[in-house]
C-alpha atoms as a PDB file:
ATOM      1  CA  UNK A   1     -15.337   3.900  -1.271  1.00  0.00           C
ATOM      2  CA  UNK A   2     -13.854   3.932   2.188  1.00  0.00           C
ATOM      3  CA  UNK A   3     -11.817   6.866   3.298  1.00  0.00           C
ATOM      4  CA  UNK A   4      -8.277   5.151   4.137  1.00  0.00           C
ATOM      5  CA  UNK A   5      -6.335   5.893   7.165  1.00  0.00           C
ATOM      6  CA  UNK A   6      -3.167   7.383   6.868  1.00  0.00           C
ATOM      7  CA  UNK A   7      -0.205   8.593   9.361  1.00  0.00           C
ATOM      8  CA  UNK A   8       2.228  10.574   8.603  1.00  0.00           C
ATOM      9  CA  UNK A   9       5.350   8.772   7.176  1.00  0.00           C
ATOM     10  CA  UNK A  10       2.236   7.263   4.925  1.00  0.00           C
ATOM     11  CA  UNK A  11       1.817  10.619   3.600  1.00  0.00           C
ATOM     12  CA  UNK A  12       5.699  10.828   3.442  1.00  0.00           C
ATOM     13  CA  UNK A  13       5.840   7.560   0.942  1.00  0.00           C
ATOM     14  CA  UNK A  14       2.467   8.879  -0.956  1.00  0.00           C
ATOM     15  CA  UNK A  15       4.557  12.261  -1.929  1.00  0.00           C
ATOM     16  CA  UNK A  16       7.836  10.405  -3.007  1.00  0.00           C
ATOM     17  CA  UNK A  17       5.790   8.326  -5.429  1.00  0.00           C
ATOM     18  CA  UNK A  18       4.019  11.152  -6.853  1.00  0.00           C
ATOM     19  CA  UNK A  19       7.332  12.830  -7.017  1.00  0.00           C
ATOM     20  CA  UNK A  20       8.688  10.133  -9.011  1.00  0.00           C
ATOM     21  CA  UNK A  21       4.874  10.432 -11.052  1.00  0.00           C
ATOM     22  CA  UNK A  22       3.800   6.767 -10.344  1.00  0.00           C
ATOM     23  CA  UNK A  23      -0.044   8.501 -10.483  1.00  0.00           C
ATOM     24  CA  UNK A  24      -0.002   8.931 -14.320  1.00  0.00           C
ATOM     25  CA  UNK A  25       1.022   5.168 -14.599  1.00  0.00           C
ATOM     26  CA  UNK A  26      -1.228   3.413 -11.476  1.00  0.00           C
ATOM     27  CA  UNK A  27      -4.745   3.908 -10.347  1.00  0.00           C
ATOM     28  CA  UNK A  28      -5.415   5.626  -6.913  1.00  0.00           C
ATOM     29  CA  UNK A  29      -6.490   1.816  -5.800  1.00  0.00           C
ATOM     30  CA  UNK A  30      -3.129   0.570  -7.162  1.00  0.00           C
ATOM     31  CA  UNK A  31      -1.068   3.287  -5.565  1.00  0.00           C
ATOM     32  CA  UNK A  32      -2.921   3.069  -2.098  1.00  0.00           C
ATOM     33  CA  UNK A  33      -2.045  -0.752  -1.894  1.00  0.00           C
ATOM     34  CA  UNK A  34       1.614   0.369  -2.955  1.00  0.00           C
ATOM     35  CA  UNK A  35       1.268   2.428  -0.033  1.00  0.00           C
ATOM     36  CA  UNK A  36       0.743   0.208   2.460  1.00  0.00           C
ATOM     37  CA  UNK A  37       3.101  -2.371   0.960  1.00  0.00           C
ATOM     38  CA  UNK A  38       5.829  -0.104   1.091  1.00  0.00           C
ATOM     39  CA  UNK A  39       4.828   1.047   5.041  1.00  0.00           C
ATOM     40  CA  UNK A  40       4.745  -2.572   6.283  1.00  0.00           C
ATOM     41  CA  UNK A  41       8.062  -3.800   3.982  1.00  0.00           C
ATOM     42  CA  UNK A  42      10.000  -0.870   5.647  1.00  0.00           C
ATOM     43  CA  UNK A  43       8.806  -1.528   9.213  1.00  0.00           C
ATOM     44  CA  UNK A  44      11.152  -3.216  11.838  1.00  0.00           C
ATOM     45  CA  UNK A  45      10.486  -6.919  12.653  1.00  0.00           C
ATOM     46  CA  UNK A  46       9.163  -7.287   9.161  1.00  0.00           C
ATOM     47  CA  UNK A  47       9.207 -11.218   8.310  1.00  0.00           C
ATOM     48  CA  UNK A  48       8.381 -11.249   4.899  1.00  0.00           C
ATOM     49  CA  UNK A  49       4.694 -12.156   4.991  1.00  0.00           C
ATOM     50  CA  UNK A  50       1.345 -10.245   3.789  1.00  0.00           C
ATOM     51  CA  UNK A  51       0.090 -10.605   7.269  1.00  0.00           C
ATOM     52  CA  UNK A  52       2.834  -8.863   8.959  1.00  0.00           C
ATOM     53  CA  UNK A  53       2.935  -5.839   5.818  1.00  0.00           C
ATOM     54  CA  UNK A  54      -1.118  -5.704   6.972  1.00  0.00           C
ATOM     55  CA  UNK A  55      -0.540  -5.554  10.403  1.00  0.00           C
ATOM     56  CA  UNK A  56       2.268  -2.702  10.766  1.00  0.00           C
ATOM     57  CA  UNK A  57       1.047  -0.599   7.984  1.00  0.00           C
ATOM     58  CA  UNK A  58      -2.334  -0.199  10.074  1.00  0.00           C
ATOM     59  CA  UNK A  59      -4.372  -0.784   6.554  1.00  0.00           C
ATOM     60  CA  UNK A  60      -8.167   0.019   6.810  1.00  0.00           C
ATOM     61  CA  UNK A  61      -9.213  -3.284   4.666  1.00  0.00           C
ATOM     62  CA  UNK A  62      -9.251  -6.847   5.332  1.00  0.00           C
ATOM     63  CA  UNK A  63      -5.860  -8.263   5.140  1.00  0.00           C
ATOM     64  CA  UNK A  64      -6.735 -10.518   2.154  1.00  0.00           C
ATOM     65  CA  UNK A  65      -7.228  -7.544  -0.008  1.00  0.00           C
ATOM     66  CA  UNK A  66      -3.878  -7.028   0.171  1.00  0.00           C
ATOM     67  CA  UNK A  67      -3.172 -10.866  -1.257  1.00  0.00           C
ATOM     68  CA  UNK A  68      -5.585 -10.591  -3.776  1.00  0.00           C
ATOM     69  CA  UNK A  69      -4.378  -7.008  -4.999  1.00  0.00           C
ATOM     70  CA  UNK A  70      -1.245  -9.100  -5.637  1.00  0.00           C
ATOM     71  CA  UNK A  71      -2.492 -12.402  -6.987  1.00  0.00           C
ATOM     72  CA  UNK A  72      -5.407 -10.902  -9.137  1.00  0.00           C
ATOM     73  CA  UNK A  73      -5.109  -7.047  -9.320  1.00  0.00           C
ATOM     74  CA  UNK A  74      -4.810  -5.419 -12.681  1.00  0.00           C
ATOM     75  CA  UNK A  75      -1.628  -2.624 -13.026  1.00  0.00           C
ATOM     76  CA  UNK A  76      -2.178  -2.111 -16.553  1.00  0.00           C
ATOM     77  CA  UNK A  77      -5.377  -0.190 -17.204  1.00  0.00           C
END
């Protein structure tokens, strides 16, 4: 598994979710892609796409992960 790149206010959104305990409920795949989601959403200029959430959260994968986390990915285990 790659190691995933992370800045700070990353690290910043990672703690808040484990503060609210979204680990016991979602995988660490799940709760990286949450991540990132949350990073690009919360960025300025954001447009609403998967491309732009990609592109300003400076996620290590190919942007179609991202899509196909969304469109195909399980949340329930």
């Amino acid at each position: 598994m790659p190691l995933t790149y992370r800045v700070a206010h990353q690290q910043e959104i990672n703690n808040i979710l484990r503060t609210w305990r979204f680990p016991l409920y979602f995988s660490k795949p799940v709760m990286n892609h949450m991540v990132h989601f949350l990073d690009g959403v919360m960025t300025r200029g954001f447009s609403g796409t998967l491309t732009d959430i990609h592109r300003e959260s400076c996620h290590s994968q190919d942007r179609r992960t991202l899509s196909h986390f969304f469109t195909h990915g399980k949340w329930n285990e």
